[in-house]
C-alpha atoms as a PDB file:
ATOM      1  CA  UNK A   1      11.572 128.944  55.106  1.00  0.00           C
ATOM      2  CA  UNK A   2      12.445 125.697  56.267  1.00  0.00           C
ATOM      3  CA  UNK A   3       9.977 122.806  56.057  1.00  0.00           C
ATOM      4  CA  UNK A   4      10.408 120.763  59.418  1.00  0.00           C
ATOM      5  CA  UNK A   5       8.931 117.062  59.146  1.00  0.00           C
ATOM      6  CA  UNK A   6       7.786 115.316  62.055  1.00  0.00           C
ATOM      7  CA  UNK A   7      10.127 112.496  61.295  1.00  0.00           C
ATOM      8  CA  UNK A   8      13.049 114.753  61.838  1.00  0.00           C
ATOM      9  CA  UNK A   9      11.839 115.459  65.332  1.00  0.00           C
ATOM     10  CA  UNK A  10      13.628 113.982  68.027  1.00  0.00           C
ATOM     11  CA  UNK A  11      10.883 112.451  70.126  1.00  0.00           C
ATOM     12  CA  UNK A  12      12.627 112.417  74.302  1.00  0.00           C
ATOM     13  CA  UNK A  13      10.452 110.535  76.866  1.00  0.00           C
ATOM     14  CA  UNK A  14      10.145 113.281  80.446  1.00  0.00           C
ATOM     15  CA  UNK A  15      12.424 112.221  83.425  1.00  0.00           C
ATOM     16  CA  UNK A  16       9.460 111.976  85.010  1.00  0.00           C
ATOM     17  CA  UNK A  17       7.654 109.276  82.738  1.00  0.00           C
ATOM     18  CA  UNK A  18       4.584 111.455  82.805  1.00  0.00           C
ATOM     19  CA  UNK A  19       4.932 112.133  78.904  1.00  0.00           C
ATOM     20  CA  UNK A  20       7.246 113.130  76.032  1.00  0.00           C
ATOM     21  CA  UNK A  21       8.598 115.630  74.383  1.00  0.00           C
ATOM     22  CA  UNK A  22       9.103 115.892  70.631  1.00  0.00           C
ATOM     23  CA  UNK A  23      11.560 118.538  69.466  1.00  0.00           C
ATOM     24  CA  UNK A  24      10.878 120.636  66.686  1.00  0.00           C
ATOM     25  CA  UNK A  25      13.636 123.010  66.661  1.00  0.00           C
ATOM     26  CA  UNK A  26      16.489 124.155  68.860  1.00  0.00           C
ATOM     27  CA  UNK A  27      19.345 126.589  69.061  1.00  0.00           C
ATOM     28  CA  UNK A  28      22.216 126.111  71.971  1.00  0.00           C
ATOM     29  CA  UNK A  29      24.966 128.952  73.057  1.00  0.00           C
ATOM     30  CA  UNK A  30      28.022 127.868  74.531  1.00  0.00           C
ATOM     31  CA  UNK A  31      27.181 124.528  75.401  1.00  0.00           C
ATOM     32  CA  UNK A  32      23.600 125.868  76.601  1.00  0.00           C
ATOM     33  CA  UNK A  33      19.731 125.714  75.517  1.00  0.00           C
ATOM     34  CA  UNK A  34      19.156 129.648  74.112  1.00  0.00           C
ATOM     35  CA  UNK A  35      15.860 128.682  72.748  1.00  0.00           C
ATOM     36  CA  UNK A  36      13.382 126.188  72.004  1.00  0.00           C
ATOM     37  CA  UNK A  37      10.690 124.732  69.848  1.00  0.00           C
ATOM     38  CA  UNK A  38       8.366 121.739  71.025  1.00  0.00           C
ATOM     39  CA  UNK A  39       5.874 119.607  71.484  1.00  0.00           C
ATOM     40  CA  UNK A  40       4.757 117.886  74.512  1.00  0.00           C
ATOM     41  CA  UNK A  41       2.205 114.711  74.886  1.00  0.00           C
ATOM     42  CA  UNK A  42       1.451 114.972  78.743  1.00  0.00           C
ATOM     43  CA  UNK A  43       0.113 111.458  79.769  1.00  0.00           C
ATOM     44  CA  UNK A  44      -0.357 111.908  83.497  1.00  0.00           C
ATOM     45  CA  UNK A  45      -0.153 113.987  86.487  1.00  0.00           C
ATOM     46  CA  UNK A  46       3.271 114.730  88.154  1.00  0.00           C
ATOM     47  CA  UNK A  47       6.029 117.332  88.839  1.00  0.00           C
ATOM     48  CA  UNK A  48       6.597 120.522  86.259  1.00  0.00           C
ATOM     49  CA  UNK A  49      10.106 120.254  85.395  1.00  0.00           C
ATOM     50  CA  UNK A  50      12.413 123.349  85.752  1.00  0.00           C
ATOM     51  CA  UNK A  51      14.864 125.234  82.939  1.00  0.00           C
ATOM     52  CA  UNK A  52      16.472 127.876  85.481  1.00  0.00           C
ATOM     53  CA  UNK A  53      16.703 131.229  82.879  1.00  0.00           C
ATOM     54  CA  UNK A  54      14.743 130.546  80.523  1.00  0.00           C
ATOM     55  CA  UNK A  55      11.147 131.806  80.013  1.00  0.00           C
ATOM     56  CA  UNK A  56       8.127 129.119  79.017  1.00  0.00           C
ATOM     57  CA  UNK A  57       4.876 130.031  76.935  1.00  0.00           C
ATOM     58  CA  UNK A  58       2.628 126.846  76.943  1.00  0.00           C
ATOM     59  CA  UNK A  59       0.003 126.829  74.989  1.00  0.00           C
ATOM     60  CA  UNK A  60      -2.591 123.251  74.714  1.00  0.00           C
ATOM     61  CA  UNK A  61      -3.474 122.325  71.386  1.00  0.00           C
ATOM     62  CA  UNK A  62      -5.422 119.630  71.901  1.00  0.00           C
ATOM     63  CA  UNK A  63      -7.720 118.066  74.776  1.00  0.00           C
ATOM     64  CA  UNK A  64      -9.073 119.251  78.020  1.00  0.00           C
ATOM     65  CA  UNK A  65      -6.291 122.003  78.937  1.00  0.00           C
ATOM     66  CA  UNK A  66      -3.952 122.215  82.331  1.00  0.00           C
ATOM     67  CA  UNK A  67      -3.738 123.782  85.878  1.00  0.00           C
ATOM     68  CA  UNK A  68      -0.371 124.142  87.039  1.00  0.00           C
ATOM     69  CA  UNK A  69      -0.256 124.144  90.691  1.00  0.00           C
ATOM     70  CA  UNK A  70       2.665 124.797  93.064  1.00  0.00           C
ATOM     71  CA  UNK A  71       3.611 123.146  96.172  1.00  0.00           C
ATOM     72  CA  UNK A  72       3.936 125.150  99.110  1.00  0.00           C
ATOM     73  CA  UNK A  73       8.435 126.502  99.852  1.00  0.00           C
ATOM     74  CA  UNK A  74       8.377 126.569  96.124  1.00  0.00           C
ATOM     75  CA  UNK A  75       8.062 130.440  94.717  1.00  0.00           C
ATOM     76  CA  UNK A  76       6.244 130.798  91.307  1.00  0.00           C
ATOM     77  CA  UNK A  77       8.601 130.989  88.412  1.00  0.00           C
END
C-alpha cells in the first residue's frame, strides 16, 4: 500500500471557477483518463462539467450535500 500525502496532490482550479479539484490518484491509457481519484471543494453554483465515457460516483464528505439538476435538450448522463 501506498501512502498518498496531500502535498503530493495536484490541487487544479474548475474551468468554471466554481471550485477545485485536488487529485489524489490517476491512471491514463493511450493518451486518455482510464480512471480517477479526487477531491473536489465546490464553492458555488454553476455548470456540471462533462467526461464523455467515463462513469462518476460522487459522494459529499462534508457540508450540506448537492442536487444536480439538468437543463432542459440536455439527456441525463
Amino acid at each position: 500500500m501506498d501512502i498518498i500525502r496531500r502535498s503530493q496532490f495536484q490541487t487544479v482550479p474548475w474551468n468554471n471557477g466554481g471550485g477545485i479539484t485536488h487529485e489524489v490518484a490517476r491512471e491514463d491509457e493511450d493518451g486518455k483518463l482510464h480512471w480517477r481519484l479526487s477531491l473536489a471543494e465546490v464553492g458555488r453554483d454553476g455548470p456540471f462539467s462533462l467526461f464523455p465515457g467515463l462513469a462518476r460516483i460522487l459522494t459529499v464528505i462534508d457540508g450540506v450535500g448537492m442536487d444536480l439538476g439538468f437543463a432542459a435538450g440536455h439527456p441525463r448522463p
